[in-house]
C-alpha atoms as a PDB file:
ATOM      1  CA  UNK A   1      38.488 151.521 -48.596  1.00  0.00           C
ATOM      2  CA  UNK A   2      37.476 149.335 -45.629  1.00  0.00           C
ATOM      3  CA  UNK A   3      39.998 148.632 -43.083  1.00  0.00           C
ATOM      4  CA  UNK A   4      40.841 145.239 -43.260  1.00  0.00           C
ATOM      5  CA  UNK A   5      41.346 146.050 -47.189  1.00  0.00           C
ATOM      6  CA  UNK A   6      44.404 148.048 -46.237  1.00  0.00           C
ATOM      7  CA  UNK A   7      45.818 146.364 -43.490  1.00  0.00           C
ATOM      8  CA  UNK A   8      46.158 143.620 -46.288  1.00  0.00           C
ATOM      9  CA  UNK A   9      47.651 145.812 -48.904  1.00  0.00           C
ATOM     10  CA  UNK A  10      50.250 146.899 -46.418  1.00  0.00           C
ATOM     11  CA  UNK A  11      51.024 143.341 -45.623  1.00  0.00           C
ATOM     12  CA  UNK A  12      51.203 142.057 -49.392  1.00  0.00           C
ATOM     13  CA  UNK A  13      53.273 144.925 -50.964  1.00  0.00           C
ATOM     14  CA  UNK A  14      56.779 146.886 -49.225  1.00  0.00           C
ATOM     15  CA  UNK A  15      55.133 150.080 -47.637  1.00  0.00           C
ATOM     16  CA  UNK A  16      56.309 152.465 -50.070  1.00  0.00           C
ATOM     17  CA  UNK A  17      54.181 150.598 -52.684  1.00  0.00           C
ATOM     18  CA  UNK A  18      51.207 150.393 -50.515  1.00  0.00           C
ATOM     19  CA  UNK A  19      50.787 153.586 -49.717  1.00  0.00           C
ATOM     20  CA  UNK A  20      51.144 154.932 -53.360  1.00  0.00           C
ATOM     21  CA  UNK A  21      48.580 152.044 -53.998  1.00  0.00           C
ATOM     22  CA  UNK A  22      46.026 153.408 -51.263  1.00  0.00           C
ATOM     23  CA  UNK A  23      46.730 157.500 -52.109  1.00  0.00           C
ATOM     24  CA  UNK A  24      45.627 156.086 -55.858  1.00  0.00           C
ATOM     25  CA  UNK A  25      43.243 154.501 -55.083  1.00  0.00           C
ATOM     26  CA  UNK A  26      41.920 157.465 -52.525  1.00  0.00           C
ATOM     27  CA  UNK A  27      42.988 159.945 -55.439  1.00  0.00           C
ATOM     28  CA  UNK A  28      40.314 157.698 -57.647  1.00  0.00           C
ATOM     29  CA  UNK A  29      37.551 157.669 -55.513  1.00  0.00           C
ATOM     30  CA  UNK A  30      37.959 161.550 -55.012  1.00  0.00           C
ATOM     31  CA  UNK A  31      38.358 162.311 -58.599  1.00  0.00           C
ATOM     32  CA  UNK A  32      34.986 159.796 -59.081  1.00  0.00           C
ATOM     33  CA  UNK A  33      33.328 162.425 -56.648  1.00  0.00           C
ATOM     34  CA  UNK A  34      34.630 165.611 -58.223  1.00  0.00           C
ATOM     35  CA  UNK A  35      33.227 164.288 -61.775  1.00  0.00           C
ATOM     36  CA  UNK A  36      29.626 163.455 -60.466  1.00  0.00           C
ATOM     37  CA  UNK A  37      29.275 167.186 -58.610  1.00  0.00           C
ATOM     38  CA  UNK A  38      30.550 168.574 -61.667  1.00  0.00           C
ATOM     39  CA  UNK A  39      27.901 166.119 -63.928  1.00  0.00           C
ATOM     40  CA  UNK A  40      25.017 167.624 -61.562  1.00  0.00           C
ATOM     41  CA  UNK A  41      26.005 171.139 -61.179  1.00  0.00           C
ATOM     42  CA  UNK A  42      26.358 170.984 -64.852  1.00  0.00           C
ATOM     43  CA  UNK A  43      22.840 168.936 -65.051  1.00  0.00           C
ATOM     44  CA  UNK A  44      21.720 172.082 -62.699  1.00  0.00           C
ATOM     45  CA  UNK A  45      22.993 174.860 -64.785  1.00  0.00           C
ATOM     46  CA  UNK A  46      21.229 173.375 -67.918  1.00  0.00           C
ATOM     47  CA  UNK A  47      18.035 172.875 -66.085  1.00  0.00           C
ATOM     48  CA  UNK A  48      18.662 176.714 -64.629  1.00  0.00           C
ATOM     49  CA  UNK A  49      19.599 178.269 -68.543  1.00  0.00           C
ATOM     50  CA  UNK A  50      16.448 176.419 -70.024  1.00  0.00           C
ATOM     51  CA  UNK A  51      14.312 177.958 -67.276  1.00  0.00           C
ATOM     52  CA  UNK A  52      15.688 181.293 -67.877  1.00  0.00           C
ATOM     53  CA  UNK A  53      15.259 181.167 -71.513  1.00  0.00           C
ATOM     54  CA  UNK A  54      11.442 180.390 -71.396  1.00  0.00           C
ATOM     55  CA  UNK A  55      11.145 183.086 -68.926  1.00  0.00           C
ATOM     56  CA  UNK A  56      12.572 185.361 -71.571  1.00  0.00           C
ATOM     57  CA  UNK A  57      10.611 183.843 -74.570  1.00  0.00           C
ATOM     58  CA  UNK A  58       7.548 184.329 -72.859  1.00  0.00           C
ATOM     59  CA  UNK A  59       8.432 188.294 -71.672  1.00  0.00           C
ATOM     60  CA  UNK A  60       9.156 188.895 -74.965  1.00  0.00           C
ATOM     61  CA  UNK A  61       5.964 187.473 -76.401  1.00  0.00           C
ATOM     62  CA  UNK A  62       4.073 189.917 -73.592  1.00  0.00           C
ATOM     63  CA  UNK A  63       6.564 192.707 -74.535  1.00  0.00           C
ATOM     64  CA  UNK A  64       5.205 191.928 -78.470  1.00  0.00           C
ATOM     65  CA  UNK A  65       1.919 191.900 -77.164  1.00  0.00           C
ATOM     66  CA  UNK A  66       2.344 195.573 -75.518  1.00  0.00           C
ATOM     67  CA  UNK A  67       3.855 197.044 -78.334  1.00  0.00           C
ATOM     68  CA  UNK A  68       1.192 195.866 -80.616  1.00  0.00           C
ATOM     69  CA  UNK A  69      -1.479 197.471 -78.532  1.00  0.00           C
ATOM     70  CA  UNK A  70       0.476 201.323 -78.208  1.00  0.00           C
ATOM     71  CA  UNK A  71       1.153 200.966 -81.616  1.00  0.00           C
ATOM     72  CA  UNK A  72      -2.472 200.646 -82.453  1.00  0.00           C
ATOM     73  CA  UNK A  73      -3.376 203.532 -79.677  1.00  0.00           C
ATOM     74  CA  UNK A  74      -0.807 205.561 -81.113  1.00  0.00           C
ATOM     75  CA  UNK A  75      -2.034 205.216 -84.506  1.00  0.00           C
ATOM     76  CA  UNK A  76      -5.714 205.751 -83.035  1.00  0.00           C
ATOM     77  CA  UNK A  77      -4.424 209.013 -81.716  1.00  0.00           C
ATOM     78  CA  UNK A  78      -3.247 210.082 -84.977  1.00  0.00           C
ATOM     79  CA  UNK A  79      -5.882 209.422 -86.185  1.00  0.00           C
ATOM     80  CA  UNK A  80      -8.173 211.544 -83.615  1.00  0.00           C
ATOM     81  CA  UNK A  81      -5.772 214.603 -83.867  1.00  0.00           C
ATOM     82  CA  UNK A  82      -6.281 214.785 -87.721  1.00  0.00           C
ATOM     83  CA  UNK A  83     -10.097 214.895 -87.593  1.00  0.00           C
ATOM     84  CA  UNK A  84      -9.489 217.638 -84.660  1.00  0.00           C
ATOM     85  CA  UNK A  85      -7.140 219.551 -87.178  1.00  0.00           C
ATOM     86  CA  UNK A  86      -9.402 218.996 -90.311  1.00  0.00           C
ATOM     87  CA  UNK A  87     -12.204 220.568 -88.404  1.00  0.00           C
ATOM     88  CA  UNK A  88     -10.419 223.318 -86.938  1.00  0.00           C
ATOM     89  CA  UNK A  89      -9.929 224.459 -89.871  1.00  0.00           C
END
């Protein structure tokens, strides 16, 4: 609120009205502040979640991936210790 905008307001209106007309319109402004952090921390939070998940999506794909391959060792090995126990005996 510029200057000359209140010097006016407390000339127009008795000086209990203009100074619940300036803490308004301060209260306004402050409130308008508040909600645009709040719209980018929220804009910042989504943008942080949506990271994380793809992170995670793609560990689990590599995790998958892992799995797949000691399974198929694992089942190789099996494999390699019945031949060793069929001719051992």
């Amino acid at each position: 609120m510029s200057m000359e905008i209140m010097i006016e307001t407390f000339q127009n209106f008795a000086f209990p009205v203009a100074v619940c007309i300036v803490l308004f319109y301060t209260c306004f402004f402050i409130v308008k502040r508040e909600l645009k952090q709040n719209d980018d921390a929220a804009r910042l939070i989504s943008e942080a979640n949506e990271k994380h998940a793809r992170y995670l999506q793609e560990q689990n794909k590599e995790l998958t991936a892992i799995i797949a391959d000691n399974t198929k060792a694992f089942n190789a090995l099996i494999d390699v210790l019945n031949e060793l126990k069929t001719t051992l005996k």
